[in-house]
C-alpha atoms as a PDB file:
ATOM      1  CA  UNK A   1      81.337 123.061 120.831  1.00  0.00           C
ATOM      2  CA  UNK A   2      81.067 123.482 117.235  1.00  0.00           C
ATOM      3  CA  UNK A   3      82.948 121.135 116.318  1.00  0.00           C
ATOM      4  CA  UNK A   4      82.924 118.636 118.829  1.00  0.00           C
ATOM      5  CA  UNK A   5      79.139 118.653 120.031  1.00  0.00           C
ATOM      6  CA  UNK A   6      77.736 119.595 115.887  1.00  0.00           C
ATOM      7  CA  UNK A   7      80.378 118.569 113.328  1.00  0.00           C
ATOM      8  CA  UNK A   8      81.468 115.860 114.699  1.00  0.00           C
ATOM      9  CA  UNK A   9      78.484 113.819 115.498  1.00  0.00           C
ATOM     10  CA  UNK A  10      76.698 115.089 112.006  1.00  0.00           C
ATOM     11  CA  UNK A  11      79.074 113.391 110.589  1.00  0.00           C
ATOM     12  CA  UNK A  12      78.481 110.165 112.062  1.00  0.00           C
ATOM     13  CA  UNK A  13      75.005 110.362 111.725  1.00  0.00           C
ATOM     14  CA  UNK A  14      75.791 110.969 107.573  1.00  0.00           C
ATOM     15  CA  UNK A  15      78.258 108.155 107.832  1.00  0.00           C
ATOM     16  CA  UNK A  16      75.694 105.364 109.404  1.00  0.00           C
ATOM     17  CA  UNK A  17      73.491 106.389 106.428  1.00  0.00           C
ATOM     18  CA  UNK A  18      76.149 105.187 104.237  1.00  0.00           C
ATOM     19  CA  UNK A  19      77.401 108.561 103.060  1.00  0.00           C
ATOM     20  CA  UNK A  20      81.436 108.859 102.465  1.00  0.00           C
ATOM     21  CA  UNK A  21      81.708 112.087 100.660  1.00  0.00           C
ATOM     22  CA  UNK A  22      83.515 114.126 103.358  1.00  0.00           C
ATOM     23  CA  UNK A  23      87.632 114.818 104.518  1.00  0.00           C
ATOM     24  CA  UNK A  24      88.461 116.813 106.606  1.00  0.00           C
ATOM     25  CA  UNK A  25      91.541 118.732 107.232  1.00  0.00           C
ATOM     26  CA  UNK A  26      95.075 117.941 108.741  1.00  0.00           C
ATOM     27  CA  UNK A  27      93.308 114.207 109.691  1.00  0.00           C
ATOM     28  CA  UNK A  28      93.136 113.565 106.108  1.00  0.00           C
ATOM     29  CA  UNK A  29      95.921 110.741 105.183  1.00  0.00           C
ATOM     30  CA  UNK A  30      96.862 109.607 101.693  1.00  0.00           C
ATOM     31  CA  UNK A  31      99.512 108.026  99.563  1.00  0.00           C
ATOM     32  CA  UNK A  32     101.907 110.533  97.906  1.00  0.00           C
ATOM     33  CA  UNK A  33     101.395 108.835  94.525  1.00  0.00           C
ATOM     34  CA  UNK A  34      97.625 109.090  94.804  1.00  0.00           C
ATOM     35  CA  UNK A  35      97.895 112.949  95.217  1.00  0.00           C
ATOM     36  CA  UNK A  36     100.480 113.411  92.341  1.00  0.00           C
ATOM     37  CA  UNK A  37      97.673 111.030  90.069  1.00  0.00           C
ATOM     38  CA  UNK A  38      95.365 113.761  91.184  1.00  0.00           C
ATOM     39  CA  UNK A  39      97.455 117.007  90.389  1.00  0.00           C
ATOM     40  CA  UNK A  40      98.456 117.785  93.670  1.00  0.00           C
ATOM     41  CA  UNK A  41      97.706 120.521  95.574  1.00  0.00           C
ATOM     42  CA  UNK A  42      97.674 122.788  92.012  1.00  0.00           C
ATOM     43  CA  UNK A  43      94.029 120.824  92.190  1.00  0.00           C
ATOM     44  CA  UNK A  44      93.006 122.678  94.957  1.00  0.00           C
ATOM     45  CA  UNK A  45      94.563 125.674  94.618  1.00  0.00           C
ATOM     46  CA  UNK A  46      91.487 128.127  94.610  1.00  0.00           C
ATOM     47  CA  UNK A  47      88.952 126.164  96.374  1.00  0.00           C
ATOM     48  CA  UNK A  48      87.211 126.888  99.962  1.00  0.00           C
ATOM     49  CA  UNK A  49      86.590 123.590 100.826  1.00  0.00           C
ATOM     50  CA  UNK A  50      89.969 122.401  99.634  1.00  0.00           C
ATOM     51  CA  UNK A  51      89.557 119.423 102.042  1.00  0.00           C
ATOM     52  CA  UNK A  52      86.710 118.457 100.464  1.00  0.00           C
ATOM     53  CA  UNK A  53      87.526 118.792  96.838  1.00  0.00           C
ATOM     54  CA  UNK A  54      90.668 116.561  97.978  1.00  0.00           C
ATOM     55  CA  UNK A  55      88.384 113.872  99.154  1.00  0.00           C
ATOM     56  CA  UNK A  56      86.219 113.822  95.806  1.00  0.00           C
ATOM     57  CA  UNK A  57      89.225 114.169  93.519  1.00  0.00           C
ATOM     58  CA  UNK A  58      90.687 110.620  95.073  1.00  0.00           C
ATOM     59  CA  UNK A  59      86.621 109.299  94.663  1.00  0.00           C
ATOM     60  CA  UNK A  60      86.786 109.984  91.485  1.00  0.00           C
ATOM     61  CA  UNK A  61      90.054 107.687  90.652  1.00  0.00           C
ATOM     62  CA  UNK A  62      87.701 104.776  91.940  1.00  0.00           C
ATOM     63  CA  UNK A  63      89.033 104.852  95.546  1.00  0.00           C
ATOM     64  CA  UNK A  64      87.252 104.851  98.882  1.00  0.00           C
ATOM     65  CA  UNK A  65      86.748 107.357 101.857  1.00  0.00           C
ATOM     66  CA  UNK A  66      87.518 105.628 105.410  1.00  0.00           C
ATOM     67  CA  UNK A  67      86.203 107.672 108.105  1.00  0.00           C
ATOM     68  CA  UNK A  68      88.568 106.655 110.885  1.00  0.00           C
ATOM     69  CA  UNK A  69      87.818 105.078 113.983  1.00  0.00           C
ATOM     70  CA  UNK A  70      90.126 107.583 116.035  1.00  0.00           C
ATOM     71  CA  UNK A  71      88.147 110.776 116.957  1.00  0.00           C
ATOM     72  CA  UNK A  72      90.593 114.226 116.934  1.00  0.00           C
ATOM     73  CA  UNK A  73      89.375 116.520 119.148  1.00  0.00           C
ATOM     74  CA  UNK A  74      89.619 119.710 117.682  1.00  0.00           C
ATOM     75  CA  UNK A  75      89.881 123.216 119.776  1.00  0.00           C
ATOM     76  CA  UNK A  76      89.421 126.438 118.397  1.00  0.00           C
ATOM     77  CA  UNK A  77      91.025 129.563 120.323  1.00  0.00           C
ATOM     78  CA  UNK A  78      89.579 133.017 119.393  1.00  0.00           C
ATOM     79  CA  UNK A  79      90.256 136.044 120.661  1.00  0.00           C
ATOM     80  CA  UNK A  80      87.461 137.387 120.456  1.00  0.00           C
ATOM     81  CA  UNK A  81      83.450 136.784 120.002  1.00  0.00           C
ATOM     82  CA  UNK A  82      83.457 138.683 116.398  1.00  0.00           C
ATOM     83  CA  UNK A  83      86.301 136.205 115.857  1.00  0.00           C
ATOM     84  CA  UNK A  84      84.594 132.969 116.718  1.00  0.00           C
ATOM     85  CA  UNK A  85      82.015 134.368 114.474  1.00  0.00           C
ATOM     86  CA  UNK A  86      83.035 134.684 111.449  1.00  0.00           C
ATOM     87  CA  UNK A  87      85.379 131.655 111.584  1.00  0.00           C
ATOM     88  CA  UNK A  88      81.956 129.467 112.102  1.00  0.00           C
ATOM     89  CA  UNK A  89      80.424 131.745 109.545  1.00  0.00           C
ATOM     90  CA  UNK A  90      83.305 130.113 106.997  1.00  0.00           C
ATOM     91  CA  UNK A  91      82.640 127.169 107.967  1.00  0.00           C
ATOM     92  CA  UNK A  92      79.234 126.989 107.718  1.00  0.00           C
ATOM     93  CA  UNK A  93      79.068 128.533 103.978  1.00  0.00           C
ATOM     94  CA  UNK A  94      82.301 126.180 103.180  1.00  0.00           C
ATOM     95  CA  UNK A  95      79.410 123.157 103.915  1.00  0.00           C
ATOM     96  CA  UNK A  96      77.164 125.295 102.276  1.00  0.00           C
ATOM     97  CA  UNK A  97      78.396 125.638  98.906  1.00  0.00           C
ATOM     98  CA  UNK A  98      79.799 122.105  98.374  1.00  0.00           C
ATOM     99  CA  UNK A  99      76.540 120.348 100.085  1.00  0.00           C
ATOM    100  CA  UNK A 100      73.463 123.173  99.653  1.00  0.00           C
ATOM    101  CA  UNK A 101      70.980 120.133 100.396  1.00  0.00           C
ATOM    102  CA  UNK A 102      72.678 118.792 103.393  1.00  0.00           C
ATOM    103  CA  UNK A 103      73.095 122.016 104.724  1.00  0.00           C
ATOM    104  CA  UNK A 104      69.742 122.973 104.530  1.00  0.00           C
ATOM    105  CA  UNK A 105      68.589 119.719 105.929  1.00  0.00           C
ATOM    106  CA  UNK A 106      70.723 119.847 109.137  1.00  0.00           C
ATOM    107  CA  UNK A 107      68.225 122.114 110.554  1.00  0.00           C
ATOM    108  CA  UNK A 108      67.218 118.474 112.038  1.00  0.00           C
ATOM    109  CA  UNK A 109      70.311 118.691 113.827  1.00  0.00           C
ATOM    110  CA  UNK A 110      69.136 121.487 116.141  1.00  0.00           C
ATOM    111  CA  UNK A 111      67.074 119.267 118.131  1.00  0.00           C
ATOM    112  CA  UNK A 112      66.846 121.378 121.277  1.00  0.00           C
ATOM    113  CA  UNK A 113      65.939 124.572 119.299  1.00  0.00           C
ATOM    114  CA  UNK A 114      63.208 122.625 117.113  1.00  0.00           C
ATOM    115  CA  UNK A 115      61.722 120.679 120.059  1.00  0.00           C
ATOM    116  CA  UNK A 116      60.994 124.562 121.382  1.00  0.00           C
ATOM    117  CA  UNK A 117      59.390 125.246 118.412  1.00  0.00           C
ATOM    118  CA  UNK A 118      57.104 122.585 118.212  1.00  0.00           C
ATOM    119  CA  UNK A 119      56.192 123.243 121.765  1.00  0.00           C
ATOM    120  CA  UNK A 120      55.196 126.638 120.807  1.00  0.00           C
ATOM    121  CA  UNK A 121      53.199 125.701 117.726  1.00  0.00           C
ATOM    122  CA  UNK A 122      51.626 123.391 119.868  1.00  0.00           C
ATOM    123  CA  UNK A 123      50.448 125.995 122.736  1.00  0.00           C
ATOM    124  CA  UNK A 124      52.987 123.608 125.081  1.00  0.00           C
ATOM    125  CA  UNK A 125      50.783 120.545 124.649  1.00  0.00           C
ATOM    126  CA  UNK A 126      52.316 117.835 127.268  1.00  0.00           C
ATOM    127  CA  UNK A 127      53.201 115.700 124.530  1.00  0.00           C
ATOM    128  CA  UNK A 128      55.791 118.310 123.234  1.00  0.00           C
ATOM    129  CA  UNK A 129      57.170 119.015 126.586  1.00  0.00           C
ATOM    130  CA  UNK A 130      57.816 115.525 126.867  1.00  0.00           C
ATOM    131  CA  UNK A 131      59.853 115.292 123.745  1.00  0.00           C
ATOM    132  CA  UNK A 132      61.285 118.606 124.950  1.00  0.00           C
ATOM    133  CA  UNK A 133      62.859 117.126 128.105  1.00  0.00           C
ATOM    134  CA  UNK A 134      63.877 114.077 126.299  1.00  0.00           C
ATOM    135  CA  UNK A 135      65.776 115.734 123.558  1.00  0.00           C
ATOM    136  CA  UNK A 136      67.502 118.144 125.824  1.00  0.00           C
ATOM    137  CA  UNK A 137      68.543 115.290 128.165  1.00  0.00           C
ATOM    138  CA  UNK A 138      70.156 113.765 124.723  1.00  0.00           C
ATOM    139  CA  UNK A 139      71.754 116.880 124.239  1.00  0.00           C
ATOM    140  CA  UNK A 140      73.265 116.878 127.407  1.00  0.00           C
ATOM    141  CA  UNK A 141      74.348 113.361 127.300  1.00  0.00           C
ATOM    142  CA  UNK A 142      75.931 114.082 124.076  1.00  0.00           C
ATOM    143  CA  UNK A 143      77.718 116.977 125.292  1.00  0.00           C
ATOM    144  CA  UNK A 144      78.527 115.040 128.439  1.00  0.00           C
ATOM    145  CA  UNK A 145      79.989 111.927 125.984  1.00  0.00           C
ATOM    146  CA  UNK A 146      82.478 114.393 124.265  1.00  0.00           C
ATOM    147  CA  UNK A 147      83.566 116.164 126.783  1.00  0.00           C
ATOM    148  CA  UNK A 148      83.788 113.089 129.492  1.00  0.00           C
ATOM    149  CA  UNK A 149      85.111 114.017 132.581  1.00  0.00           C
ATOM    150  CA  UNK A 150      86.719 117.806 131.767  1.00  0.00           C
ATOM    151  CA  UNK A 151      86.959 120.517 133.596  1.00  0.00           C
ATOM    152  CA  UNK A 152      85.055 122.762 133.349  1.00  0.00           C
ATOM    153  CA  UNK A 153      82.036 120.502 132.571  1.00  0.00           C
ATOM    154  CA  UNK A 154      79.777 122.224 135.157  1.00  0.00           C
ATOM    155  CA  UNK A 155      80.232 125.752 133.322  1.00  0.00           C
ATOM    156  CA  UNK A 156      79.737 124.157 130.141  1.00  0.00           C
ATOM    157  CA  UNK A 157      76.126 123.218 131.256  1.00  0.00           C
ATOM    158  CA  UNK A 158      75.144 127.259 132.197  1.00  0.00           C
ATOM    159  CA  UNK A 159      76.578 127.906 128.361  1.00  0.00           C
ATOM    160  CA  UNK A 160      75.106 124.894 126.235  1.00  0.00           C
ATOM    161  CA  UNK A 161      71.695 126.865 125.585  1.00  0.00           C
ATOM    162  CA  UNK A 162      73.258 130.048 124.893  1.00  0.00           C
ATOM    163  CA  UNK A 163      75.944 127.925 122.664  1.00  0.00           C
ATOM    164  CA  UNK A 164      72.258 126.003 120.877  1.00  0.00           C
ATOM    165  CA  UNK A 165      71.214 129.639 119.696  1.00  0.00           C
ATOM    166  CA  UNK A 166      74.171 130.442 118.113  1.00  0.00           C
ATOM    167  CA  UNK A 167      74.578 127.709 116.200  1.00  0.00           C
ATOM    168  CA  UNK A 168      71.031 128.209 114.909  1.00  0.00           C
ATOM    169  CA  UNK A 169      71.602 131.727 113.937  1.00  0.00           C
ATOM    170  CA  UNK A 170      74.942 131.351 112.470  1.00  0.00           C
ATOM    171  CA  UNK A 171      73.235 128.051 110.518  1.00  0.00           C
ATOM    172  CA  UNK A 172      70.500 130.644 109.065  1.00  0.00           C
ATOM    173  CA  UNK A 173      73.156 133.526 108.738  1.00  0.00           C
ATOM    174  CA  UNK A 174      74.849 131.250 106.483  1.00  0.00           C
ATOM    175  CA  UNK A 175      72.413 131.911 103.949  1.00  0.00           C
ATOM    176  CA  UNK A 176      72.535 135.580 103.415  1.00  0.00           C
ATOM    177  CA  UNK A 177      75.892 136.133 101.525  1.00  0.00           C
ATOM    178  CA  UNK A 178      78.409 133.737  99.864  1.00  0.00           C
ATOM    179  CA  UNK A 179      81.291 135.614 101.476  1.00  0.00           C
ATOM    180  CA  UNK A 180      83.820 134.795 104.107  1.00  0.00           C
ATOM    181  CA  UNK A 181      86.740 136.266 105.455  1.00  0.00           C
ATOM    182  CA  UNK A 182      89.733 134.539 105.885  1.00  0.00           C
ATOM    183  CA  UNK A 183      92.316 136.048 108.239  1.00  0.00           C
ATOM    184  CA  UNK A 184      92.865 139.163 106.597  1.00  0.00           C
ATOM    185  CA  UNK A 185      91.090 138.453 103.068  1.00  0.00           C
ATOM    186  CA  UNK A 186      87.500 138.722 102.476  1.00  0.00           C
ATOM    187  CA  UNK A 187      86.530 135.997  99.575  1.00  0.00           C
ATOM    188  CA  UNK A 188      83.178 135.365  97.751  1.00  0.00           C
ATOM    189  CA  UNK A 189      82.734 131.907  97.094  1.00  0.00           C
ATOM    190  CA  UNK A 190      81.195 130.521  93.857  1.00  0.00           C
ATOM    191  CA  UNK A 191      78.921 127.922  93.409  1.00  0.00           C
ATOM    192  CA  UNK A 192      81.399 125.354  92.271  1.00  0.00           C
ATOM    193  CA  UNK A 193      83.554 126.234  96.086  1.00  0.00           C
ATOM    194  CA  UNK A 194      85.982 127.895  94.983  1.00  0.00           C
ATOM    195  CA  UNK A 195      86.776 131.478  96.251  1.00  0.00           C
ATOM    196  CA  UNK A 196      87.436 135.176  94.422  1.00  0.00           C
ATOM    197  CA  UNK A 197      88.574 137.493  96.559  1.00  0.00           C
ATOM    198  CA  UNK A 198      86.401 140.786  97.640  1.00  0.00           C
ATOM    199  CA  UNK A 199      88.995 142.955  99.308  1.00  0.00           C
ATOM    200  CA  UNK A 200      92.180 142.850 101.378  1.00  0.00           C
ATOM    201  CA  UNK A 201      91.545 143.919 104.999  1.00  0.00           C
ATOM    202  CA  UNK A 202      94.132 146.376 106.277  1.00  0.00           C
ATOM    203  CA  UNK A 203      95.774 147.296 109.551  1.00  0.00           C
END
């Protein structure tokens, strides 16, 4: 849900605004001859947000970003809760350090979780609850639109508000430190997004 109900449609949203600074991943697709013009993957090397840095590298030889029509569904199998956690944790301080302001600005995205808040500021005025129950039908329906038909839909539902509060807390947990662990190395990750490792996790 992460990625598919968050990421996903953030980056649409950032993308109807006019906003191309973004790649992301195995879906990103380039000549060979533009990455060689770039220094290849020695360019990268070091940073977090490699897929990223790849992205503005090619922006900055004068060419564009395409976000592709095609949408990749992405599915991410943990083993565990801890796990989950502190993969979205490196994700979340990945978009941190190469876009601080956007980060801290898609605290918009949490509609559900602010509409709540504004209901409680407001001592549950009716006009709140309204917006309430209209922003956590769009929620739904956005869920609903990503997921289409699936199994498993109905379980989903019983989840999404538990799945809303995480998201918020990992977005503010993002904040506290600059470090991440990646499988079995814990990295600190400098301003510019590139990473220094901490300390080797052993078996």
């Amino acid at each position: 849900m992460f990625i598919n109900d968050w990421f996903i449609p953030s980056v649409r949203v950032a993308a109807l605004s006019g906003s191309r600074a973004f790649a992301f991943g195995v879906t990103i697709a380039l000549r060979r001859q533009v990455l060689a013009s770039i220094g290849g993957f020695a360019a990268i090397a070091n940073q977090l947000a490699d897929d990223y840095r790849l992205g503005e590298l090619t922006r900055a030889r004068g060419l564009r970003t395409v976000l592709s029509a095609v949408v990749v569904e992405t599915c991410v199998d943990e083993h565990s809760f801890g796990g989950l956690v502190r993969h979205e944790l490196r994700w979340l301080r990945t978009i941190r350090a190469v876009r601080p302001l956007g980060y801290g600005l898609s605290i918009i995205t949490f509609s559900v979780p602010m509409a709540l808040l504004g209901c409680a500021i407001s001592r549950a005025a009716w006009p709140t609850l309204v917006l309430l129950a209209v922003t956590a039908l769009g929620r739904t329906a956005l869920h609903v639109r990503v997921r289409g038909a699936a199994k498993g839909l109905a379980r989903d539902f019983a989840v999404l508000p538990l799945r809303e509060a995480l998201s918020l807390l990992l977005w503010a947990w993002g904040f506290v430190t600059r470090r991440v662990q990646w499988r079995d190395d814990r990295l600190r990750v400098t301003r510019d997004g590139s990473v220094q490792p901490v300390v080797r996790i052993t078996q």
